[in-house]
Each structure stands twice: as C-alpha cells, then as structure tokens.
PDB file of N, CA and C in Angstrom:
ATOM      1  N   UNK A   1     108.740 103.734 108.320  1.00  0.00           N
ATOM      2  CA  UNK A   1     108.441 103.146 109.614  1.00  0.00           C
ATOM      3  C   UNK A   1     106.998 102.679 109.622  1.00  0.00           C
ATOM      4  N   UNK A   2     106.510 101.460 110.162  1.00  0.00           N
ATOM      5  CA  UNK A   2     105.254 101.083 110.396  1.00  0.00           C
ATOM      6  C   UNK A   2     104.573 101.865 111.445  1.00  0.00           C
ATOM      7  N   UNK A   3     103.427 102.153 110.645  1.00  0.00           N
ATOM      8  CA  UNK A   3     102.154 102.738 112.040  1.00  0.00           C
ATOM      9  C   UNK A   3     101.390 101.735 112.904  1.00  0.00           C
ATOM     10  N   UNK A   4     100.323 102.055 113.775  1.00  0.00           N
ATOM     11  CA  UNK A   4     100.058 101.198 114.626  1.00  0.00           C
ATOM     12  C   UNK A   4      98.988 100.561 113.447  1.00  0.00           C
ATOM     13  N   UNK A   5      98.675 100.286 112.353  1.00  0.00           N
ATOM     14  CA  UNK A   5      97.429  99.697 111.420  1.00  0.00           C
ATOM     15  C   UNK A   5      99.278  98.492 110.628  1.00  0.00           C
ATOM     16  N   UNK A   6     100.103  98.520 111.168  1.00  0.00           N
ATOM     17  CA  UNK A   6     101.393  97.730 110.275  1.00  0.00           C
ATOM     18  C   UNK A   6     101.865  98.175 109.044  1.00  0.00           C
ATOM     19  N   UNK A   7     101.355  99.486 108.919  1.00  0.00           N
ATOM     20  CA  UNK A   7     101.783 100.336 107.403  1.00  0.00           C
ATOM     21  C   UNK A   7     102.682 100.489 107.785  1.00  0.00           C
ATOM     22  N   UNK A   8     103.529 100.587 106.872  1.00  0.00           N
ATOM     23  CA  UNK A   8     104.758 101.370 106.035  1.00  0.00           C
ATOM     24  C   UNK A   8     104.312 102.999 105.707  1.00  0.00           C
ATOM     25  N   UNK A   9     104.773 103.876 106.562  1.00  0.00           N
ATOM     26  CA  UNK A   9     104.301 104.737 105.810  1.00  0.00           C
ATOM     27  C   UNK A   9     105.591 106.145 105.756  1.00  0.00           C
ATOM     28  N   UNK A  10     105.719 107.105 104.851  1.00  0.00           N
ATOM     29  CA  UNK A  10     106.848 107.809 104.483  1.00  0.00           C
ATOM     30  C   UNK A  10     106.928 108.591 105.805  1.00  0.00           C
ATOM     31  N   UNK A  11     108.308 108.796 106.076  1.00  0.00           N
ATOM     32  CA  UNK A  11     109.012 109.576 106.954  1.00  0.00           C
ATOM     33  C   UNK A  11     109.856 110.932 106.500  1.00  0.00           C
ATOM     34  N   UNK A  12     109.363 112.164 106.826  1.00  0.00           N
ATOM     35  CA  UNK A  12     110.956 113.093 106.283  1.00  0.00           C
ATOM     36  C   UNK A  12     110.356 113.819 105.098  1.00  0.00           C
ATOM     37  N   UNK A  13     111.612 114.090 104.438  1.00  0.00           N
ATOM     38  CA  UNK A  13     111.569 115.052 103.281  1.00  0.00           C
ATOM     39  C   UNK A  13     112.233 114.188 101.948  1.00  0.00           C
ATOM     40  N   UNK A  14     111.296 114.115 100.740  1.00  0.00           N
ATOM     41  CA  UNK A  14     112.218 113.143  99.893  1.00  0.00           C
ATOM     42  C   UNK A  14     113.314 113.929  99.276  1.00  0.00           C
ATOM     43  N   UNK A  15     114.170 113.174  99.310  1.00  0.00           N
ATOM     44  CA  UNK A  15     115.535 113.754  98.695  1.00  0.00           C
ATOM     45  C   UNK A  15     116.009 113.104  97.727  1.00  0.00           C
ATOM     46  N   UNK A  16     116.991 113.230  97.384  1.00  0.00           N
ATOM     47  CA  UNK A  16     118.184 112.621  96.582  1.00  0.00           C
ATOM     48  C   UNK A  16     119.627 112.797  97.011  1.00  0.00           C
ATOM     49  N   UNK A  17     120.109 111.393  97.452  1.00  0.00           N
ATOM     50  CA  UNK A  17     120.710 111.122  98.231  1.00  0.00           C
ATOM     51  C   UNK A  17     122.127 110.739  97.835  1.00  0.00           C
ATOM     52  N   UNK A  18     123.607 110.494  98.468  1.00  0.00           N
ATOM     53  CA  UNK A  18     123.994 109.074  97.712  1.00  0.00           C
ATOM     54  C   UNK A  18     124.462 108.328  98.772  1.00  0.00           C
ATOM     55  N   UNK A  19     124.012 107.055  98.683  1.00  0.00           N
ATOM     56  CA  UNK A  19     124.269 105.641  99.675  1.00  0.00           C
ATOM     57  C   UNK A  19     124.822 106.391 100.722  1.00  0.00           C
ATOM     58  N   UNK A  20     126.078 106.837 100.851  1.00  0.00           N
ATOM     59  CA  UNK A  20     126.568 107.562 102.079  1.00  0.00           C
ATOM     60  C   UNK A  20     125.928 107.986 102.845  1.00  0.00           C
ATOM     61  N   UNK A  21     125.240 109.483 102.374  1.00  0.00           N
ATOM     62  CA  UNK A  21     124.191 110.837 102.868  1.00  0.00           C
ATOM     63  C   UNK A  21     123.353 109.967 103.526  1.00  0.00           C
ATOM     64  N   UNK A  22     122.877 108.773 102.957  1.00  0.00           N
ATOM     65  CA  UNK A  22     121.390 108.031 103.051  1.00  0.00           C
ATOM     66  C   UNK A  22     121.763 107.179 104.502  1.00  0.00           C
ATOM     67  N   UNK A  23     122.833 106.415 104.440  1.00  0.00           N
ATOM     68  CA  UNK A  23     122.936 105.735 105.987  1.00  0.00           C
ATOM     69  C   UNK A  23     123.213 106.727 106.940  1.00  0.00           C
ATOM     70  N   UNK A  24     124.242 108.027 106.812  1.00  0.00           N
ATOM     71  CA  UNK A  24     124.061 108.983 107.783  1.00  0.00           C
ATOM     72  C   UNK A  24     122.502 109.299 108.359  1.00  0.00           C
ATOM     73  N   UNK A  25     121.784 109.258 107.402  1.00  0.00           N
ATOM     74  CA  UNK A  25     120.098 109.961 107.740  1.00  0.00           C
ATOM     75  C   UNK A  25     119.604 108.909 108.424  1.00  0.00           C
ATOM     76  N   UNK A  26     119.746 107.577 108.860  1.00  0.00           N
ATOM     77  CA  UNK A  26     119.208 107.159 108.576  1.00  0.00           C
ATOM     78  C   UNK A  26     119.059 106.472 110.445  1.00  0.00           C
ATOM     79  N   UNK A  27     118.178 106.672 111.057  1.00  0.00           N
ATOM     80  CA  UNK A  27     118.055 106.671 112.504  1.00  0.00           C
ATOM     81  C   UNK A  27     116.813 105.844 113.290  1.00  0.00           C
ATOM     82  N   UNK A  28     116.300 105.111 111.994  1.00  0.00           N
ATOM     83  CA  UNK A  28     115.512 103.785 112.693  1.00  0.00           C
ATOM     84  C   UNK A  28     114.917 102.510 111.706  1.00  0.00           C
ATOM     85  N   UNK A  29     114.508 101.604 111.660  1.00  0.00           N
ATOM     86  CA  UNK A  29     114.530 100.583 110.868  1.00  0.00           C
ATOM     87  C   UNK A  29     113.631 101.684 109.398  1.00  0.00           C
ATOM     88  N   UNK A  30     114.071 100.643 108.261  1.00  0.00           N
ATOM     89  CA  UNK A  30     113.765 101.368 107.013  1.00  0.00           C
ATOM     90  C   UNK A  30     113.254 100.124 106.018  1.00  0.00           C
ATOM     91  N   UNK A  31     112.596 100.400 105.719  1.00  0.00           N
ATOM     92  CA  UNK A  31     112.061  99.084 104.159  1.00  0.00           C
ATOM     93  C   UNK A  31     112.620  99.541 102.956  1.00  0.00           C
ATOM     94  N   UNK A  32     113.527  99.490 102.262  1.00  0.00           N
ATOM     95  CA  UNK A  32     114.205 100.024 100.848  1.00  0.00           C
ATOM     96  C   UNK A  32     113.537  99.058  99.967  1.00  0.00           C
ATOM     97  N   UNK A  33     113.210  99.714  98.925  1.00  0.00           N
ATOM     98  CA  UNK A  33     113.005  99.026  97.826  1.00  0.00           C
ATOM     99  C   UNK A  33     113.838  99.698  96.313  1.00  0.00           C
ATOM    100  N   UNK A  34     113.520  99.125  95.368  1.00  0.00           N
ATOM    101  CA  UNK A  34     114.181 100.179  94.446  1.00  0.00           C
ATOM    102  C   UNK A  34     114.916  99.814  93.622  1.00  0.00           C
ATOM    103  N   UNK A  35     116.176  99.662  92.331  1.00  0.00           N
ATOM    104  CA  UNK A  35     116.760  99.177  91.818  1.00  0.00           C
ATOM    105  C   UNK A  35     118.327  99.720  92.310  1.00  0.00           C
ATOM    106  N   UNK A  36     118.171 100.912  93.104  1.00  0.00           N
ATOM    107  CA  UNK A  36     119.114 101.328  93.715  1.00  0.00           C
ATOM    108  C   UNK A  36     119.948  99.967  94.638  1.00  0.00           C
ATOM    109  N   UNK A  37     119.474  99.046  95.394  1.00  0.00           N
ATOM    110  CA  UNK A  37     119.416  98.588  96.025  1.00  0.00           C
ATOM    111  C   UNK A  37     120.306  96.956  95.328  1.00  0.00           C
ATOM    112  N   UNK A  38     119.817  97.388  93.924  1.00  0.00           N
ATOM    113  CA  UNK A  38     120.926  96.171  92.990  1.00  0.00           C
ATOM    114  C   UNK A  38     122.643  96.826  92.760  1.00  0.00           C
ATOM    115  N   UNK A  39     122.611  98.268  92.728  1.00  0.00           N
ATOM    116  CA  UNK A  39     124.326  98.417  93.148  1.00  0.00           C
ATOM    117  C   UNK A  39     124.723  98.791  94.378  1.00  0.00           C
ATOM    118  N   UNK A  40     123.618  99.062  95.293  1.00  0.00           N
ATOM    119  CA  UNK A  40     124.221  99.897  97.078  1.00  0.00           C
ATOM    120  C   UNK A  40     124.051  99.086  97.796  1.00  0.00           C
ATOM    121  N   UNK A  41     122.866  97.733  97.755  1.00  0.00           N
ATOM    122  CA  UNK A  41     122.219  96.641  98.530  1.00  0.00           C
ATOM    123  C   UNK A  41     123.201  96.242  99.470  1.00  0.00           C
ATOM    124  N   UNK A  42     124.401  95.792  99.317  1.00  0.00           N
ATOM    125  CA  UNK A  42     125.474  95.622 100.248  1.00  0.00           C
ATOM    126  C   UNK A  42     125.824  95.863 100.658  1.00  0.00           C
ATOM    127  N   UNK A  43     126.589  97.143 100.116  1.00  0.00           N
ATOM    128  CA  UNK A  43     126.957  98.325 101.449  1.00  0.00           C
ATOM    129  C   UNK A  43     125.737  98.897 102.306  1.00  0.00           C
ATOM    130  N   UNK A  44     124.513  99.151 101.797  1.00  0.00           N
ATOM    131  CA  UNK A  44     123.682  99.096 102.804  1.00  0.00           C
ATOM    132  C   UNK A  44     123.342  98.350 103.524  1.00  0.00           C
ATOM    133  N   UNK A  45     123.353  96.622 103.362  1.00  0.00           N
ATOM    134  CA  UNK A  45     123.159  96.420 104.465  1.00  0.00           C
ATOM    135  C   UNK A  45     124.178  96.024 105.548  1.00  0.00           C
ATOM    136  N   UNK A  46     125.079  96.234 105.424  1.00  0.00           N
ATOM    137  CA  UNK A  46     126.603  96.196 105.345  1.00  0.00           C
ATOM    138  C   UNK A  46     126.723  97.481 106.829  1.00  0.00           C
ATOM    139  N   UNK A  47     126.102  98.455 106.553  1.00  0.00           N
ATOM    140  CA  UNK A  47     126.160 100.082 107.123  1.00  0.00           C
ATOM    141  C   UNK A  47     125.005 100.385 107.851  1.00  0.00           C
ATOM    142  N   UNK A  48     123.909  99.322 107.390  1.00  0.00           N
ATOM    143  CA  UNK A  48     122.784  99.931 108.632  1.00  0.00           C
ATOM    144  C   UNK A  48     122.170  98.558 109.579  1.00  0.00           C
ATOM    145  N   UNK A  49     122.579  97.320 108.433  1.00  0.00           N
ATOM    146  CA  UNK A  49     122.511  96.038 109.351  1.00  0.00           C
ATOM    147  C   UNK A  49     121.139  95.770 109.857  1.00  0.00           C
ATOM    148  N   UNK A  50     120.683  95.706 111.304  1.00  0.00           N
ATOM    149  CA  UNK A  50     119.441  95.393 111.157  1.00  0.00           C
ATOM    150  C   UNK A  50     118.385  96.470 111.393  1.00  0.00           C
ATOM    151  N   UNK A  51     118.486  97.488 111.219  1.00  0.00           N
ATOM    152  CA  UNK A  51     117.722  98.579 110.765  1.00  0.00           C
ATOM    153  C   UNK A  51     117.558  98.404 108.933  1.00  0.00           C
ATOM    154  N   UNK A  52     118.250  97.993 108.515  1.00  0.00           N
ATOM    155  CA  UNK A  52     117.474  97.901 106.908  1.00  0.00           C
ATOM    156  C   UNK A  52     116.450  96.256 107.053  1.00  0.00           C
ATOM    157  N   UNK A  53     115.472  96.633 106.165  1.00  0.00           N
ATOM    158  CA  UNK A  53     114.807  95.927 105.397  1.00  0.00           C
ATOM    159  C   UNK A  53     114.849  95.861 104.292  1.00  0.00           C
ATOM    160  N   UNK A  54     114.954  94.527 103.656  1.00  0.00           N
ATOM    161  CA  UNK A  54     115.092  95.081 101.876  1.00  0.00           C
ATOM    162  C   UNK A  54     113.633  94.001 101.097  1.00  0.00           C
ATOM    163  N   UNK A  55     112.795  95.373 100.667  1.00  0.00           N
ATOM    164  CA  UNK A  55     111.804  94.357  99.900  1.00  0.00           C
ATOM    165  C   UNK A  55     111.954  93.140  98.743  1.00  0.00           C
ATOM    166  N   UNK A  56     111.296  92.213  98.673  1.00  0.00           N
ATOM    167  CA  UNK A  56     111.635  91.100  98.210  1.00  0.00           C
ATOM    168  C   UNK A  56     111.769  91.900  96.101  1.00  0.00           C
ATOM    169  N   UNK A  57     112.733  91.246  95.662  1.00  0.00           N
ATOM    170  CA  UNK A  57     112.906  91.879  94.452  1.00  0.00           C
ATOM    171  C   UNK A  57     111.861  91.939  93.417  1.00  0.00           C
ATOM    172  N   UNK A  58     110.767  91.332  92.977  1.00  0.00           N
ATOM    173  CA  UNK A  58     109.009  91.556  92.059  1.00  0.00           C
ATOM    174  C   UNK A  58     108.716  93.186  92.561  1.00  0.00           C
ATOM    175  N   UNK A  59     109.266  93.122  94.250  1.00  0.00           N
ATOM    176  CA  UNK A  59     108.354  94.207  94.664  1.00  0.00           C
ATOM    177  C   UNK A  59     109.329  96.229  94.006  1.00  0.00           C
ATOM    178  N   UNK A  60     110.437  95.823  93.856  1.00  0.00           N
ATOM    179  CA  UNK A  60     111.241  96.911  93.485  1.00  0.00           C
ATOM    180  C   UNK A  60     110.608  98.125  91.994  1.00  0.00           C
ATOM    181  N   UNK A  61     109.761  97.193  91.170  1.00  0.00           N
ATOM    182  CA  UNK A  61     109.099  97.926  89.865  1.00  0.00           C
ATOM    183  C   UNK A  61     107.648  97.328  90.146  1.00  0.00           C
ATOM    184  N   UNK A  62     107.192  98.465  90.887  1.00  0.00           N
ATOM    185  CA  UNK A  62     105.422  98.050  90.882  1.00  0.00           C
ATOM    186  C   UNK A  62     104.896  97.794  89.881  1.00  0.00           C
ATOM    187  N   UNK A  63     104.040  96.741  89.466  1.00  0.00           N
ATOM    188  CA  UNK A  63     103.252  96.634  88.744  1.00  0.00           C
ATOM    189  C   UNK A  63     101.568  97.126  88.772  1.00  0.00           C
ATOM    190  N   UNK A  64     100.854  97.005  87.373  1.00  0.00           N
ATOM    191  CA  UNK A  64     100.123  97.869  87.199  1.00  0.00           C
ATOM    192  C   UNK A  64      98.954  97.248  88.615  1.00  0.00           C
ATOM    193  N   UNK A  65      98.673  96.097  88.820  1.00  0.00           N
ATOM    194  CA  UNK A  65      98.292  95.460  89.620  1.00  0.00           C
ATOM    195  C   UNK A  65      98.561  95.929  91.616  1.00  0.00           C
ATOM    196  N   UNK A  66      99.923  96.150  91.971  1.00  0.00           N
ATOM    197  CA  UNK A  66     100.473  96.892  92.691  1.00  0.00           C
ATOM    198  C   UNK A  66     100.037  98.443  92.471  1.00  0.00           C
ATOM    199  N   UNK A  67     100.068  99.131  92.257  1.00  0.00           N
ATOM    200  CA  UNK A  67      99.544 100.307  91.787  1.00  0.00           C
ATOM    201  C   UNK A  67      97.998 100.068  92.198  1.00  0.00           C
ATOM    202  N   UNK A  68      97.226  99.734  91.194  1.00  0.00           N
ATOM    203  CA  UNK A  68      95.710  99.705  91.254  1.00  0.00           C
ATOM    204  C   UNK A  68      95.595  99.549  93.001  1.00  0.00           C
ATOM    205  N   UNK A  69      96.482  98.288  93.781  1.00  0.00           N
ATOM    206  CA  UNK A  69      96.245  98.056  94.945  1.00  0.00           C
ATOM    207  C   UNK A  69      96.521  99.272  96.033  1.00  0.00           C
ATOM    208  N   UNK A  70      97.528 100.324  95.842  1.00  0.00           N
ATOM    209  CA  UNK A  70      97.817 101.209  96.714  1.00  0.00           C
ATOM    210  C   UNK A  70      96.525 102.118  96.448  1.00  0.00           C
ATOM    211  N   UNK A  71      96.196 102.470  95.171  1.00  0.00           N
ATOM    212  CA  UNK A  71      94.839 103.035  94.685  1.00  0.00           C
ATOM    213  C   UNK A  71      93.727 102.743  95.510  1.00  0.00           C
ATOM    214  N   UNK A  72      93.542 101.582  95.955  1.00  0.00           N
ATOM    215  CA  UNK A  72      92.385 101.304  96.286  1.00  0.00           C
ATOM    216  C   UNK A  72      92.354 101.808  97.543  1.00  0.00           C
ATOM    217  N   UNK A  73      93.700 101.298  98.354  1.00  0.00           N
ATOM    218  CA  UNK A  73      94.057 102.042  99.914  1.00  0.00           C
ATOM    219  C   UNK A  73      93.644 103.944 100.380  1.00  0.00           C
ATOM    220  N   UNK A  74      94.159 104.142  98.970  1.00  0.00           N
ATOM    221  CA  UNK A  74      94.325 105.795  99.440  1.00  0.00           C
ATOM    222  C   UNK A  74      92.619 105.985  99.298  1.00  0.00           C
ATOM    223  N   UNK A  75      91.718 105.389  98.178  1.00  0.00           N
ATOM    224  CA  UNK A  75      90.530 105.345  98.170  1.00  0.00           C
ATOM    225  C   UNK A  75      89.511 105.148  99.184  1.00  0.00           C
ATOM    226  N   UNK A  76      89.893 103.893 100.128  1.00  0.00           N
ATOM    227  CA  UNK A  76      89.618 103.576 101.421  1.00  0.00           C
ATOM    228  C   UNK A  76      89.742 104.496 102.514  1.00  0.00           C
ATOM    229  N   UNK A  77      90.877 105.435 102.301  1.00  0.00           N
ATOM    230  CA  UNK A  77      90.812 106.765 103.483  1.00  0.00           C
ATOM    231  C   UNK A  77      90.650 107.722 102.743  1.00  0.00           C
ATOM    232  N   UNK A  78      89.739 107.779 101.794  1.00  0.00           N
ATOM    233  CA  UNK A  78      89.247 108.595 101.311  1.00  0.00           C
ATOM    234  C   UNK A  78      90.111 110.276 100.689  1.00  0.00           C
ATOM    235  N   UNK A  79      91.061 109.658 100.253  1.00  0.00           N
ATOM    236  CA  UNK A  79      92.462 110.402  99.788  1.00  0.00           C
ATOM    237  C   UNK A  79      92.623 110.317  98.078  1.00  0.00           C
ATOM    238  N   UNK A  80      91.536 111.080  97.302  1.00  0.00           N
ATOM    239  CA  UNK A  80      91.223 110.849  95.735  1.00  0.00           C
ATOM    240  C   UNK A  80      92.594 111.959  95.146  1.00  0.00           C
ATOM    241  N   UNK A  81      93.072 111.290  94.181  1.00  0.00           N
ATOM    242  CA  UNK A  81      93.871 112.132  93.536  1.00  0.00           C
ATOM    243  C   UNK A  81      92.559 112.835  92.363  1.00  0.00           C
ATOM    244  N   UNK A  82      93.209 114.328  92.679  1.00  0.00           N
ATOM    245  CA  UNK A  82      92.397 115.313  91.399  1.00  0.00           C
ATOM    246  C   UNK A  82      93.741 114.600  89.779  1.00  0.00           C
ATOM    247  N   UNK A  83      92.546 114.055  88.953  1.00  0.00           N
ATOM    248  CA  UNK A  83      93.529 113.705  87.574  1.00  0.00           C
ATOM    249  C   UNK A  83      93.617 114.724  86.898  1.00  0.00           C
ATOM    250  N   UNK A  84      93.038 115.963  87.255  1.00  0.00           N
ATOM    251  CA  UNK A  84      93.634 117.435  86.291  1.00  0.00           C
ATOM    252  C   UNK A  84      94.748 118.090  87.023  1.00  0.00           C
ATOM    253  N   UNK A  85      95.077 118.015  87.923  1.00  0.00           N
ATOM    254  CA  UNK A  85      96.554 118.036  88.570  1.00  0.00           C
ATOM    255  C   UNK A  85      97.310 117.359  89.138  1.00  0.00           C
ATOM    256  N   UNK A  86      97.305 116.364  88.625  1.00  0.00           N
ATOM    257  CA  UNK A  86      98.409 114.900  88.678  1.00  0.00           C
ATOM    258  C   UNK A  86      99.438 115.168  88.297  1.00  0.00           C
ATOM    259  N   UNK A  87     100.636 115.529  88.902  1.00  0.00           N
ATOM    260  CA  UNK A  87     101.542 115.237  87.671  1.00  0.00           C
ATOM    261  C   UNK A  87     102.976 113.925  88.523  1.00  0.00           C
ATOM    262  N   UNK A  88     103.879 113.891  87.982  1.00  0.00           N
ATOM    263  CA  UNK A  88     104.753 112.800  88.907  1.00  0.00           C
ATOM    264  C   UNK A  88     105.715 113.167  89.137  1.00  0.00           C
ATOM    265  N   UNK A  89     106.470 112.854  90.555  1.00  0.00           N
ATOM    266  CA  UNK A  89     107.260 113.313  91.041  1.00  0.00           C
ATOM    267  C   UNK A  89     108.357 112.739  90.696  1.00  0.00           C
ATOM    268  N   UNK A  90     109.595 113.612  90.332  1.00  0.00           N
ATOM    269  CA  UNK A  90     110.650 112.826  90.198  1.00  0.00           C
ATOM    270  C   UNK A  90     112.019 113.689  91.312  1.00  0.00           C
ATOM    271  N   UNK A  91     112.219 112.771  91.542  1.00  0.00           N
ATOM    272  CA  UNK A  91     113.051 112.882  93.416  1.00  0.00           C
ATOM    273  C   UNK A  91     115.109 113.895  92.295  1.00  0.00           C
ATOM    274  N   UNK A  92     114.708 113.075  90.920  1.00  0.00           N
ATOM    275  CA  UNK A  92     116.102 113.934  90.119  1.00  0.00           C
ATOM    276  C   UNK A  92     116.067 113.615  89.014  1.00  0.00           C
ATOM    277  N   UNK A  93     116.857 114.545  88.530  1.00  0.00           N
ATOM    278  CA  UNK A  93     116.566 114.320  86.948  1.00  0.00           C
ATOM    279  C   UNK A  93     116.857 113.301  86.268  1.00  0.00           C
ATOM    280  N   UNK A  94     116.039 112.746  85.044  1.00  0.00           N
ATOM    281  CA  UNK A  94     117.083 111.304  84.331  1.00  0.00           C
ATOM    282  C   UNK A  94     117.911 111.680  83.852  1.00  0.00           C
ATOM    283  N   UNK A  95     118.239 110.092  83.497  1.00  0.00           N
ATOM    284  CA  UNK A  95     120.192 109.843  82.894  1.00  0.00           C
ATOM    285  C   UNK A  95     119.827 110.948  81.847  1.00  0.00           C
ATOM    286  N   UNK A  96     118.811 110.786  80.931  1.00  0.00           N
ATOM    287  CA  UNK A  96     118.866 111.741  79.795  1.00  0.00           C
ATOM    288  C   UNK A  96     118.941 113.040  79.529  1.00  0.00           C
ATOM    289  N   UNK A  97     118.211 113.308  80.967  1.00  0.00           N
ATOM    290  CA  UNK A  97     118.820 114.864  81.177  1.00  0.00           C
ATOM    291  C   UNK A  97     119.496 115.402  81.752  1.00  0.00           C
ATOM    292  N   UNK A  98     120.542 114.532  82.511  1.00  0.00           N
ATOM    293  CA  UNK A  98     121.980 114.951  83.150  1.00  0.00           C
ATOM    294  C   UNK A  98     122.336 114.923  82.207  1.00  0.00           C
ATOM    295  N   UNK A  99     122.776 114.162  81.314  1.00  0.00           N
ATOM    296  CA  UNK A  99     123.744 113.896  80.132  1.00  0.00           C
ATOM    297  C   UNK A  99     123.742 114.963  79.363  1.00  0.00           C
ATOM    298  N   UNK A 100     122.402 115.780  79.156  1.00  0.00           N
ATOM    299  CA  UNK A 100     122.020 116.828  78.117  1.00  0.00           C
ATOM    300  C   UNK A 100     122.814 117.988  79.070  1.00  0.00           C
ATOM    301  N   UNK A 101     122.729 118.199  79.955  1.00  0.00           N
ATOM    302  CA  UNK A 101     122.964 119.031  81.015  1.00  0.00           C
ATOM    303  C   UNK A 101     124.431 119.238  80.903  1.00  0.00           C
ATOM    304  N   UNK A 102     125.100 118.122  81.363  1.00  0.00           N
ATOM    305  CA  UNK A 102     126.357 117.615  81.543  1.00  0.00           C
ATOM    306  C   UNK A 102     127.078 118.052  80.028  1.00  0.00           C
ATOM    307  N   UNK A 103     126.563 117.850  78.669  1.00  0.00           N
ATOM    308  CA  UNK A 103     126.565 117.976  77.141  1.00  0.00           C
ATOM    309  C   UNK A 103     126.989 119.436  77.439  1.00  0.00           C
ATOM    310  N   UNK A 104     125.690 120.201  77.893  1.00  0.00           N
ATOM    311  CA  UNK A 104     125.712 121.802  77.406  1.00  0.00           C
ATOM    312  C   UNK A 104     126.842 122.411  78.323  1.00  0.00           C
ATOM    313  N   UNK A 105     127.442 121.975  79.670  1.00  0.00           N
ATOM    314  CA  UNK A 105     128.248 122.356  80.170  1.00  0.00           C
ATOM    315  C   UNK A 105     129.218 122.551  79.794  1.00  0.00           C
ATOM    316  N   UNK A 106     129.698 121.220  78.903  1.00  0.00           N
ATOM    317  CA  UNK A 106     130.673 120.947  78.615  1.00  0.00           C
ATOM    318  C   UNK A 106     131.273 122.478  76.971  1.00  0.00           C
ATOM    319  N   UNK A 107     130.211 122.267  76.455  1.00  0.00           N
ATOM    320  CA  UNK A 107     130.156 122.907  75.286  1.00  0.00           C
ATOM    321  C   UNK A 107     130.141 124.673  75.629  1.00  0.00           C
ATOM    322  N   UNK A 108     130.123 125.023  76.958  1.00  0.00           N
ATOM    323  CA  UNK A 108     130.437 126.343  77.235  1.00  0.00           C
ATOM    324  C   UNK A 108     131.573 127.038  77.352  1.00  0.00           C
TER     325      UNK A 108
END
C-alpha cells in the first residue's frame, strides 16, 4: 500500500502463499511484481481485478542499478544495513531443495 510520501511500502507478515491463500489475504489494492505473476498473472487479475497492480515486466528481476537505487533510499532515512549480519531472506526453499527433500522422502 502507498504511504502519504507515494511509497509502496510492505504490509503484514511475509509468507508463502499459493495464488488462492494470496487473493483470500488480500483486502486492499496491491502492486505484485515477481515472475510468479508470469503463471498466476491472470487468475490474479482475474480474482482481485482492480485492487491488483501489476509492475511493468524490466521491473519483476531488479537490477543491480534498481538495487543500488532502493540503497540509496534506505540510506536517506538513515536505515544502514550492518554487512556482518546480512544475510537473505528467502520467503521458501528452492526448487533444489524441495527436490532434495522430496528425494530423501521418497527414499525412506
């Protein structure tokens, strides 16, 4: 949801969702971006209509340029990431380690 400065800024608890779960949650306009959005894009907008926004597609894989620019923002409100405890969030595991997962299950 936009703040009163026209940000975009995060709402909630991040999860991991699927398309379904995600339009149930989903209770006021939203900006999606994402590659998700190249197999659900339709049924989402299909299911939330004009409460979705969908960012223009360059914008779905930030570039290093994009990046540097949010950098500079969080810099501007004075919001420094410590780089000795950086690490990155991942909302679920990759394909590579479901599969490994999914592998060892199977093999029990």
């Amino acid at each position: 949801m936009q703040d009163a400065q026209n940000v975009y800024r995060p709402r909630g608890t991040i999860q991991a969702l699927t398309p379904v779960e995600l339009v149930a949650e989903v209770t006021e306009p939203v900006l999606m971006v994402g590659d998700g959005l190249l197999s659900y894009g339709e049924f989402l907008l299909e299911s939330l209509g004009d409460y979705l926004t969908m960012a223009p597609l360059p914008l779905h894989y930030p570039s290093a340029t994009t990046i540097g620019l949010l950098c500079c923002e969080k810099l501007r409100q004075d919001d420094v990431l410590d780089l000795d405890s950086a690490v990155p969030l991942y909302v679920r595991a990759s394909d590579a380690e479901l599969s490994l997962l999914n592998k060892e299950e199977q093999e029990k």
